[in-house]
Protein backbone atom coordinates (compact mmCIF):
# COMPACT_ATOMS: atom_id res chain seq x y z
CA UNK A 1 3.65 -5.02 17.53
CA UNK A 2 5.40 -1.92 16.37
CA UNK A 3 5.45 1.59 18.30
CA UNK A 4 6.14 5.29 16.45
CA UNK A 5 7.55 7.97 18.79
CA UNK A 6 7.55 11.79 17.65
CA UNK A 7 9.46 14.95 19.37
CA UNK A 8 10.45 17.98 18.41
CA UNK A 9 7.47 19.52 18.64
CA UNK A 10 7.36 23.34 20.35
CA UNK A 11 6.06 26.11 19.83
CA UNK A 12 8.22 29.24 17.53
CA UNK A 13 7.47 32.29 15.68
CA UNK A 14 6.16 32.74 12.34
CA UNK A 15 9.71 32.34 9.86
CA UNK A 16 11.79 30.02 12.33
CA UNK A 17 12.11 26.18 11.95
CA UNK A 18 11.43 23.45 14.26
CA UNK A 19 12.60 20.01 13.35
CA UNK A 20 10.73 16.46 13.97
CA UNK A 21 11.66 13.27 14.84
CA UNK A 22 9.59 10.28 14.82
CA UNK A 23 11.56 6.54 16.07
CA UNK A 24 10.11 3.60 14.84
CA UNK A 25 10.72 0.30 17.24
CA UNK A 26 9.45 -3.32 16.76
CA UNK A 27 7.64 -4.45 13.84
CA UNK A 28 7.46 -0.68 12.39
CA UNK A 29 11.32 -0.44 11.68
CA UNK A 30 11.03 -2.06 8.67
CA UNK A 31 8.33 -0.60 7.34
CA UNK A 32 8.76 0.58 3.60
CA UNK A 33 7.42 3.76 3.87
CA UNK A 34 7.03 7.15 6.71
CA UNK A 35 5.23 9.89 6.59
CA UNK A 36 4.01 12.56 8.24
CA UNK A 37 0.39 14.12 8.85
CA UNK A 38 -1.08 16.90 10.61
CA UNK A 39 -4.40 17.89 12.17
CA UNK A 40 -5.24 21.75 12.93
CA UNK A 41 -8.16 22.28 15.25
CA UNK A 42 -11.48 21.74 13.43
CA UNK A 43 -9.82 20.06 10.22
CA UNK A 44 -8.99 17.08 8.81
CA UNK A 45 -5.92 14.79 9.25
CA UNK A 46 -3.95 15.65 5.84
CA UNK A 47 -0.67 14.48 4.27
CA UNK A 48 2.25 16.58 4.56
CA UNK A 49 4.88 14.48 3.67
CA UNK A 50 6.29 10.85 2.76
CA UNK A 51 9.52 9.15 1.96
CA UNK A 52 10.08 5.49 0.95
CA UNK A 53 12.78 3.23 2.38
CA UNK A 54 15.83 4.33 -0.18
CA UNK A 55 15.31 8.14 1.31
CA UNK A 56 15.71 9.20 -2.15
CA UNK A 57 12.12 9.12 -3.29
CA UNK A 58 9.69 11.93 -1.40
CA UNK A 59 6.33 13.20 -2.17
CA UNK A 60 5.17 16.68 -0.11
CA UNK A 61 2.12 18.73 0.50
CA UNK A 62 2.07 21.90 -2.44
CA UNK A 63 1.93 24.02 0.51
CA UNK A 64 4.78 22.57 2.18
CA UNK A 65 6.96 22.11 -0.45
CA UNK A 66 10.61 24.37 -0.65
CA UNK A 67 10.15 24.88 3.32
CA UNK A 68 9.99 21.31 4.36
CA UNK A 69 12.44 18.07 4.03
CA UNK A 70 11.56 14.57 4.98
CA UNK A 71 14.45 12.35 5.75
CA UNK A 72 15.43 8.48 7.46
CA UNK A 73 18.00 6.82 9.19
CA UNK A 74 17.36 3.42 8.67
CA UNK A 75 19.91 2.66 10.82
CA UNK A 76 18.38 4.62 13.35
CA UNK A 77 14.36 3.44 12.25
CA UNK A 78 13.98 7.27 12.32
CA UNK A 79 12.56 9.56 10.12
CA UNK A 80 12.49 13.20 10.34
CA UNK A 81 10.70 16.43 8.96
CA UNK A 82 12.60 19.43 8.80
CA UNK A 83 10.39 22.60 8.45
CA UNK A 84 11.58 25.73 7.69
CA UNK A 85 9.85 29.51 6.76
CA UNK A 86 7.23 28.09 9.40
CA UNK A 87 3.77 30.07 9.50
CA UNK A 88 0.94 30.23 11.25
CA UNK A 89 -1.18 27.98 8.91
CA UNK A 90 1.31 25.46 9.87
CA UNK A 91 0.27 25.07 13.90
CA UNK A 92 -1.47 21.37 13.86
CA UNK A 93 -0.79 17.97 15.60
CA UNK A 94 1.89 16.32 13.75
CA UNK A 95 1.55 12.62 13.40
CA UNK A 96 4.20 10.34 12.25
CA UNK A 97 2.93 7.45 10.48
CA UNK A 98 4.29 3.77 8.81
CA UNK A 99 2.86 1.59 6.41
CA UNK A 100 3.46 -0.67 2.95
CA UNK A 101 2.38 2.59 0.56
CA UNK A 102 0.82 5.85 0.49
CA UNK A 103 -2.59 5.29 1.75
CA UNK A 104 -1.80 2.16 3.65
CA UNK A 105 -0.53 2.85 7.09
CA UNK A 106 -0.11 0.28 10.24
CA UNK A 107 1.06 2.18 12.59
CA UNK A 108 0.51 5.81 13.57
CA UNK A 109 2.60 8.10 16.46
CA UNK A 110 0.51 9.62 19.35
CA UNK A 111 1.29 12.69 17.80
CA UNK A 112 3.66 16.11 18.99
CA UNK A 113 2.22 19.75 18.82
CA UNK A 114 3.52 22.34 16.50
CA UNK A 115 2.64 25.92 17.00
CA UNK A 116 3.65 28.81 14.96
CA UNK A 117 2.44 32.32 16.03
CA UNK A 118 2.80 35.55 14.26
């Protein structure tokens, strides 16, 4: 069994930065790639961003990308999502999520709450 743990959620004005963590225990701390999702109210789960066990190789949302950073710690089964320049379009759940390749996740985070007002 595996369990993914987000924080950092909060809530900040339009332009600051908040920064995410999501720990990965049991099973899920070796999983070859973490990404992150979010849900606004009334939409769809999307991707927002992935990174695969090296750290070096990421993949982002077009809207997302020069304002946020994925990152791991390996050592630390924890993976992180800097966001930066937030705005308002940005305020969603944010769920951290683990799997064997982009579209193949095992494990997903009980998500953390990101709101960005203007």
């Amino acid at each position: 069994q595996g369990q993914l743990v987000e924080s950092g959620g909060g809530s900040v004005q339009a332009g600051g930065s908040l920064r995410l963590s999501c720990e990965a225990s049991g099973r899920t701390g070796s999983s070859y790639l973490m990404a992150w999702f979010r849900q606004a109210p009334g939409k769809e789960r999307e991707f927002v961003a992935a990174t695969w066990r090296s750290g070096l190789s990421t993949r982002y949302l077009d809207s997302v990308k020069e304002r946020f950073t994925i990152s791991r710690d390996n050592a630390k089964n924890t993976v992180y999502l800097q966001m930066n320049s937030l705005k308002p379009e940005d305020t969603a759940v944010y769920y951290c999520t683990a799997g064997a390749a982009l579209g193949s996740y095992d494990y997903w985070g009980q998500g953390t709450q990101v709101t960005v007002y203007s």
